[in-house]
N, C-alpha and C. Protein backbone atom coordinates (compact mmCIF):
# COMPACT_ATOMS: atom_id res chain seq x y z
N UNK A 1 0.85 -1.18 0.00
CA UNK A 1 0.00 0.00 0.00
C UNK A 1 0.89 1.24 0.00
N UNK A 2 0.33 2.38 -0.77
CA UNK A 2 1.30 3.56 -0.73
C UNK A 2 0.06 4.68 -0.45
N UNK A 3 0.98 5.80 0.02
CA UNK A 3 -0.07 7.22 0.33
C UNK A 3 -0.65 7.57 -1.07
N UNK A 4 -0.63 7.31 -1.90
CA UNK A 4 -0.87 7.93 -3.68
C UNK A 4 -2.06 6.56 -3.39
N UNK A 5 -1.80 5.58 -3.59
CA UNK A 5 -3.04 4.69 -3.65
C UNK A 5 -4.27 5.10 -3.00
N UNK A 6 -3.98 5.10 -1.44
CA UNK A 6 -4.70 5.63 -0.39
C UNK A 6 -5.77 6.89 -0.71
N UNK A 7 -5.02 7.80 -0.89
CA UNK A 7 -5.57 8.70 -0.93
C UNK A 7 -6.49 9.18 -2.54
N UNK A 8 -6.19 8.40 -3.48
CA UNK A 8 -6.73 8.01 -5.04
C UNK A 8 -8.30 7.75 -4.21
N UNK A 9 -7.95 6.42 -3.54
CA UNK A 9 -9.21 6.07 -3.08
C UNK A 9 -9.95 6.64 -2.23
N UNK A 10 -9.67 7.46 -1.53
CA UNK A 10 -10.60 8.23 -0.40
C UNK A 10 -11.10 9.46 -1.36
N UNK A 11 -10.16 10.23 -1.67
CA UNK A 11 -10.49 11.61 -2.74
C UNK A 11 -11.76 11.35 -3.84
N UNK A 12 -11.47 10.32 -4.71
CA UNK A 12 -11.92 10.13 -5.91
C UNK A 12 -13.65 9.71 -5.78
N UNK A 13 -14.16 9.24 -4.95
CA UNK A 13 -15.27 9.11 -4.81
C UNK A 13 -15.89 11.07 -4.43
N UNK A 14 -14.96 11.95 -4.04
CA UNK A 14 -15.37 13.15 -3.63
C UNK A 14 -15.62 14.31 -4.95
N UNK A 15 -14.56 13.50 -5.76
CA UNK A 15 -14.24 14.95 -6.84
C UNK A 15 -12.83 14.10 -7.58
N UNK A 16 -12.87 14.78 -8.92
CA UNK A 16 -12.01 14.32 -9.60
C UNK A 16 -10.20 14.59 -9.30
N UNK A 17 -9.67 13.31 -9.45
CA UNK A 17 -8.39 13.50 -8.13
C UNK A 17 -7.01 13.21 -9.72
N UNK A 18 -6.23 13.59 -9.33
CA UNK A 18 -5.18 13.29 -9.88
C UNK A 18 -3.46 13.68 -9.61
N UNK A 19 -2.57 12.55 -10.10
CA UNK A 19 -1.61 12.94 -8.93
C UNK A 19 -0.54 13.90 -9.89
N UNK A 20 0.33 15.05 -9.56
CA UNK A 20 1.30 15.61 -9.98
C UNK A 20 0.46 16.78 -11.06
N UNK A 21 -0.27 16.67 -11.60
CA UNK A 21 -1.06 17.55 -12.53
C UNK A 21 -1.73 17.14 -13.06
N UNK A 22 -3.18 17.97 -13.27
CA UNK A 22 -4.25 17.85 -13.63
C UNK A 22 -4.53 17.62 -15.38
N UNK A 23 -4.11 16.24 -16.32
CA UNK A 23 -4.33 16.26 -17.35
C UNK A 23 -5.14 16.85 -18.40
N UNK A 24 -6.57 16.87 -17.93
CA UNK A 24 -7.63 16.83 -18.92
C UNK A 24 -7.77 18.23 -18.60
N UNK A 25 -9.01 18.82 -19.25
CA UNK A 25 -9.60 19.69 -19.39
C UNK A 25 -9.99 19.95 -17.92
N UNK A 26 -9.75 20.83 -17.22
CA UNK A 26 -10.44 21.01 -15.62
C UNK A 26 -11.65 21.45 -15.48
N UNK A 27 -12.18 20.54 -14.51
CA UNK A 27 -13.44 20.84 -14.08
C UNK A 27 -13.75 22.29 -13.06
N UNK A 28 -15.13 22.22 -12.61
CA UNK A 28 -14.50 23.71 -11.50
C UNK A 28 -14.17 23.03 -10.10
N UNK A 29 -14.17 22.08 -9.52
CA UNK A 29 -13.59 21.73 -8.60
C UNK A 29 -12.58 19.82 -9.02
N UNK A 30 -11.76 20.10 -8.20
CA UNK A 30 -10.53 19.15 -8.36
C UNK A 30 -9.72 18.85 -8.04
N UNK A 31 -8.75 18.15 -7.51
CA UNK A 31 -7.56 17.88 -6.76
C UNK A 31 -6.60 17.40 -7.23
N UNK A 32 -5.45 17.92 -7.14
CA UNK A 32 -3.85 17.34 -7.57
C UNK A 32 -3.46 16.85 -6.33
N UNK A 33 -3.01 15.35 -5.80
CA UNK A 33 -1.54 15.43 -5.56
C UNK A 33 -0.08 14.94 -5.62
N UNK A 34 0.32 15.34 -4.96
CA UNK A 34 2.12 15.79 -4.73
C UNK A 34 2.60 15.38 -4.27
N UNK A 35 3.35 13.78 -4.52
CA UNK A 35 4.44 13.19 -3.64
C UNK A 35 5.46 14.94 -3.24
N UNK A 36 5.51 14.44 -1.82
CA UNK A 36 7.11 15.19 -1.29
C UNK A 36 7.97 14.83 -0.83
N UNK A 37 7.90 13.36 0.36
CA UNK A 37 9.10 12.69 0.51
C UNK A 37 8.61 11.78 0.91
N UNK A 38 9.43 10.59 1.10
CA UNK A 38 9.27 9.67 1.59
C UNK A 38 10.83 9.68 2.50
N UNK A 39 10.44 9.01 3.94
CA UNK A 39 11.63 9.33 5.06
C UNK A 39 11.76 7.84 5.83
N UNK A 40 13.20 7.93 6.67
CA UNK A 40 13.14 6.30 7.57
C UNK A 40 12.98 7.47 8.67
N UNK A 41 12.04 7.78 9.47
CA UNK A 41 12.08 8.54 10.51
C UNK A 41 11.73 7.78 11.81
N UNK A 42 11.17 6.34 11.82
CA UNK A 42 10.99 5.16 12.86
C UNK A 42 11.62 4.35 12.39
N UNK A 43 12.55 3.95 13.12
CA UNK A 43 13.51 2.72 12.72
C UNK A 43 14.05 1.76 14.27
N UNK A 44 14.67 0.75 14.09
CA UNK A 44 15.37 -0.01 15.18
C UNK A 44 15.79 -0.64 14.67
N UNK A 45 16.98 -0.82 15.71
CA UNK A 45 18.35 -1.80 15.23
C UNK A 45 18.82 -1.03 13.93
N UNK A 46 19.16 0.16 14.03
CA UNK A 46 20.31 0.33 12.85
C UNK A 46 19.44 0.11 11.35
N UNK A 47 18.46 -0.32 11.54
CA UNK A 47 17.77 -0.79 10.05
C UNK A 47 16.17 -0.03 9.82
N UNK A 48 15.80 0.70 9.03
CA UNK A 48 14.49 0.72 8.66
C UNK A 48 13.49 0.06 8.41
N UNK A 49 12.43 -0.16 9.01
CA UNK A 49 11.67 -1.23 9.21
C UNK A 49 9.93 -0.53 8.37
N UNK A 50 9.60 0.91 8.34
CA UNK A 50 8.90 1.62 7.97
C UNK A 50 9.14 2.88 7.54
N UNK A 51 8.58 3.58 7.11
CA UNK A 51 8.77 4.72 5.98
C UNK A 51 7.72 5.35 6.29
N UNK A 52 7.90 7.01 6.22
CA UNK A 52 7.00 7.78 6.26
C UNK A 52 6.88 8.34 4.95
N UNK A 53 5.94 8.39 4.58
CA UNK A 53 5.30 9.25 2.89
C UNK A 53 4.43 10.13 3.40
N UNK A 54 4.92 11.85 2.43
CA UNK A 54 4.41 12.36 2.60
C UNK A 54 3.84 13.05 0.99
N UNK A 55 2.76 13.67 1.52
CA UNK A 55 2.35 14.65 -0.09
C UNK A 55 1.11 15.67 0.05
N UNK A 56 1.17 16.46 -1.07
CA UNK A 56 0.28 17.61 -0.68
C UNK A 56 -1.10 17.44 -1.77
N UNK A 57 -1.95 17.86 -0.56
CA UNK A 57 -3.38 17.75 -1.24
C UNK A 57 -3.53 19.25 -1.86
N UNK A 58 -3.34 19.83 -3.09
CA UNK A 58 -4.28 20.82 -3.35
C UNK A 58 -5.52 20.61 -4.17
N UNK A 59 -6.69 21.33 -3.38
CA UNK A 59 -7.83 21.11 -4.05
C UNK A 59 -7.85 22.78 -4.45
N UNK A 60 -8.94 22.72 -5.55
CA UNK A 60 -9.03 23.68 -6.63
C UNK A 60 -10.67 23.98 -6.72
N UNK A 61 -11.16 24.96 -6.60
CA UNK A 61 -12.75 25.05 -6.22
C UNK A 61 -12.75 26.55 -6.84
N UNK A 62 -13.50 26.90 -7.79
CA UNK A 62 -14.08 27.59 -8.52
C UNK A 62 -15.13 28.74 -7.88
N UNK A 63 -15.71 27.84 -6.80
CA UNK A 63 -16.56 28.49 -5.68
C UNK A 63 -16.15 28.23 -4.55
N UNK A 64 -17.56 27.81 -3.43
CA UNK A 64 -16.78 27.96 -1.98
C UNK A 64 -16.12 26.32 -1.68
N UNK A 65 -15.05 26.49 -1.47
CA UNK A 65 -14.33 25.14 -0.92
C UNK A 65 -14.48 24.67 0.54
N UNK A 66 -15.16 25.66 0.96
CA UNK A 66 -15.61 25.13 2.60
C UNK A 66 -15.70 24.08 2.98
N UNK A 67 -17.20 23.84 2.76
CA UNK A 67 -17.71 22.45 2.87
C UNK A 67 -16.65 21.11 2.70
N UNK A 68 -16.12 21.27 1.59
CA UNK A 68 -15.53 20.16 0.63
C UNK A 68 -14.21 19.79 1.82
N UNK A 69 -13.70 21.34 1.89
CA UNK A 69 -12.59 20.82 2.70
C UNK A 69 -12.59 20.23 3.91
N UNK A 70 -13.54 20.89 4.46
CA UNK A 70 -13.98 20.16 5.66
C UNK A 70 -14.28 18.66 6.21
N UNK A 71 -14.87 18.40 4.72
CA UNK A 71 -15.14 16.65 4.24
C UNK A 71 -13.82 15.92 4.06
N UNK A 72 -13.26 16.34 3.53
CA UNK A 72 -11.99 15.65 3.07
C UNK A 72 -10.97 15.54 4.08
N UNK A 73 -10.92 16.68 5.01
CA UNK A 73 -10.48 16.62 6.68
C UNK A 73 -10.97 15.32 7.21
N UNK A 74 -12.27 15.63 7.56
CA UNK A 74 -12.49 14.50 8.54
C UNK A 74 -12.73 12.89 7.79
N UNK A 75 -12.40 12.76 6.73
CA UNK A 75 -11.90 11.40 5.61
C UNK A 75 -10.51 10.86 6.09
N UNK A 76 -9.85 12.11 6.06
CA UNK A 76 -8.41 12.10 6.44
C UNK A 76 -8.20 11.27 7.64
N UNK A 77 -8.61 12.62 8.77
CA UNK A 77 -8.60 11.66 10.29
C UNK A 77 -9.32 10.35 10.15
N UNK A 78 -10.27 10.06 9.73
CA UNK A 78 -10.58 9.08 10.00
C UNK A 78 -10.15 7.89 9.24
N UNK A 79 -9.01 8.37 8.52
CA UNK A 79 -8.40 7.34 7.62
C UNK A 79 -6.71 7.00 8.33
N UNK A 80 -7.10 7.35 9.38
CA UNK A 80 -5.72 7.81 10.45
C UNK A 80 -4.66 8.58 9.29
N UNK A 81 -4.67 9.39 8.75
CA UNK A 81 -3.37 10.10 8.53
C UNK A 81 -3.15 11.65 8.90
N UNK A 82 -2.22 11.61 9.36
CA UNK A 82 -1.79 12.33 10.27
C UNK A 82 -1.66 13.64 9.30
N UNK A 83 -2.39 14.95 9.74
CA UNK A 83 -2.03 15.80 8.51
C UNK A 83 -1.40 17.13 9.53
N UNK A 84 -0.36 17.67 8.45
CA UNK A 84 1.21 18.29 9.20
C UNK A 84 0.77 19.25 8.75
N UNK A 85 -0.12 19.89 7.70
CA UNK A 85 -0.13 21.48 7.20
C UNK A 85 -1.97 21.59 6.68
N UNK A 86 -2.46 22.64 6.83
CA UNK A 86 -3.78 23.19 6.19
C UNK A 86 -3.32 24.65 6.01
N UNK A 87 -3.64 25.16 4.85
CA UNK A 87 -3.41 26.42 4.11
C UNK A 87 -4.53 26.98 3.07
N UNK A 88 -4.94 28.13 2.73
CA UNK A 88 -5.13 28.80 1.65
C UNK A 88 -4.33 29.29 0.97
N UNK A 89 -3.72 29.21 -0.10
CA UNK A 89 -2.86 29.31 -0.80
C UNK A 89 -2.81 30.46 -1.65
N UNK A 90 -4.43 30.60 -2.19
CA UNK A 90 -4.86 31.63 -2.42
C UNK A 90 -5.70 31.94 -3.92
N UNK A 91 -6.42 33.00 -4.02
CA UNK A 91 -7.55 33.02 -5.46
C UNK A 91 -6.22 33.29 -6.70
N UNK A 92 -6.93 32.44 -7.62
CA UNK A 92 -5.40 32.56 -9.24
C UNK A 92 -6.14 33.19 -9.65
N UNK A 93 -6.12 34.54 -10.05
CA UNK A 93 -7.04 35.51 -10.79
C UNK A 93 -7.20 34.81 -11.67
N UNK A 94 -5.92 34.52 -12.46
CA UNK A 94 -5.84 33.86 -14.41
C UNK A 94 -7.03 32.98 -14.14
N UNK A 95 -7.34 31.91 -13.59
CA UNK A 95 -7.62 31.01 -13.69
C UNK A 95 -9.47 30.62 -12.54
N UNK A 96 -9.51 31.73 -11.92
CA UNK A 96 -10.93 31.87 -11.20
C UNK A 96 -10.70 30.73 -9.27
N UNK A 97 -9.92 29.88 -9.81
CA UNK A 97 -9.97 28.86 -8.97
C UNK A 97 -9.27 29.41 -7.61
N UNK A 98 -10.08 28.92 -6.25
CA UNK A 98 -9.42 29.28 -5.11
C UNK A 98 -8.18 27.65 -4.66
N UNK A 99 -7.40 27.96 -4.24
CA UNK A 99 -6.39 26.89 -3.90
C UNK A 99 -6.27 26.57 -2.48
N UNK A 100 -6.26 25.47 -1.94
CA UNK A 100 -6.05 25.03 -1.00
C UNK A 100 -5.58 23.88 -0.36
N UNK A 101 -4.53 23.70 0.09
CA UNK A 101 -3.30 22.55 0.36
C UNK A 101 -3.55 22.19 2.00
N UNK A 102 -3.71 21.18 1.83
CA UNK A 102 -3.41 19.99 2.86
C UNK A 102 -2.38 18.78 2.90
N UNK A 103 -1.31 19.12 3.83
CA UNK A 103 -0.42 18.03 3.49
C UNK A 103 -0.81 16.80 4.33
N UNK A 104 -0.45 15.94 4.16
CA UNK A 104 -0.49 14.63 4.63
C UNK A 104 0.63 13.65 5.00
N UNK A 105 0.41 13.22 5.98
CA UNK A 105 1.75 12.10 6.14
C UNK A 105 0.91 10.47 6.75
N UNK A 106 1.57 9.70 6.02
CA UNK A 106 1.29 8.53 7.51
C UNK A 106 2.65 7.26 7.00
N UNK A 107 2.65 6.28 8.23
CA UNK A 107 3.64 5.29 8.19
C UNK A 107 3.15 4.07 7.07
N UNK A 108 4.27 3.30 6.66
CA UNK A 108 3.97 2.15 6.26
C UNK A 108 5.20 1.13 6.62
N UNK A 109 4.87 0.11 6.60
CA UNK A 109 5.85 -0.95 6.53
C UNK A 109 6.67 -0.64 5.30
N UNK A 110 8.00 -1.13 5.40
CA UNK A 110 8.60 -0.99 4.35
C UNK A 110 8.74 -2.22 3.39
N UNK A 111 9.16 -1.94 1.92
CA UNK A 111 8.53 -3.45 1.42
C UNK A 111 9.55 -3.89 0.70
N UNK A 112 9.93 -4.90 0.82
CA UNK A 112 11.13 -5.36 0.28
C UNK A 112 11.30 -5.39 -0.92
């Protein structure tokens, strides 16, 4: 299992999700995300045993993103992942869309 899988599946039933950039034609609401790292930050014995992955949720909302974000918050927690940042990022004149990033982290086993 990886955070990109994970989160494909929780997002995508909400709104159209996609990772690194938004291919197609954009809708008015939508989500990119953003591997950022993957880390050995829990380990024993000298060896890494799990990995932390992290990546950023920006969703893209045309109108009010309130609601939405709010939903996708409590998806999150209740999907235990631990989230390290919430931001407005801010309105893209060019483009109408308001931006808003949620990063995310959680552990996995590491896989041979």
């Amino acid at each position: 299992m990886s955070i990109l899988s994970e989160l494909n599946a929780l997002l995508s039933p909400l709104l159209p999700v996609e990772t690194g950039v938004f291919s197609e034609a954009a809708p008015d609401r939508y989500a990119v995300i953003t591997p950022m790292t993957d880390s050995f930050e829990l380990y024993t014995d000298d060896k890494p045993r799990h990995e932390t992955q992290e990546t950023r949720i920006s969703l893209f909302d045309k109108g009010n993103y309130t609601s939405l974000k709010n939903q996708i918050v409590q998806s999150l927690i209740g999907s235990d992942f631990t989230i390290t940042d919430r931001r407005y990022v801010g309105h893209e004149d060019d483009t109408g869309y308001h931006h808003y990033a949620i990063d995310v982290a959680k552990n996995y086993e590491l896989e041979e």
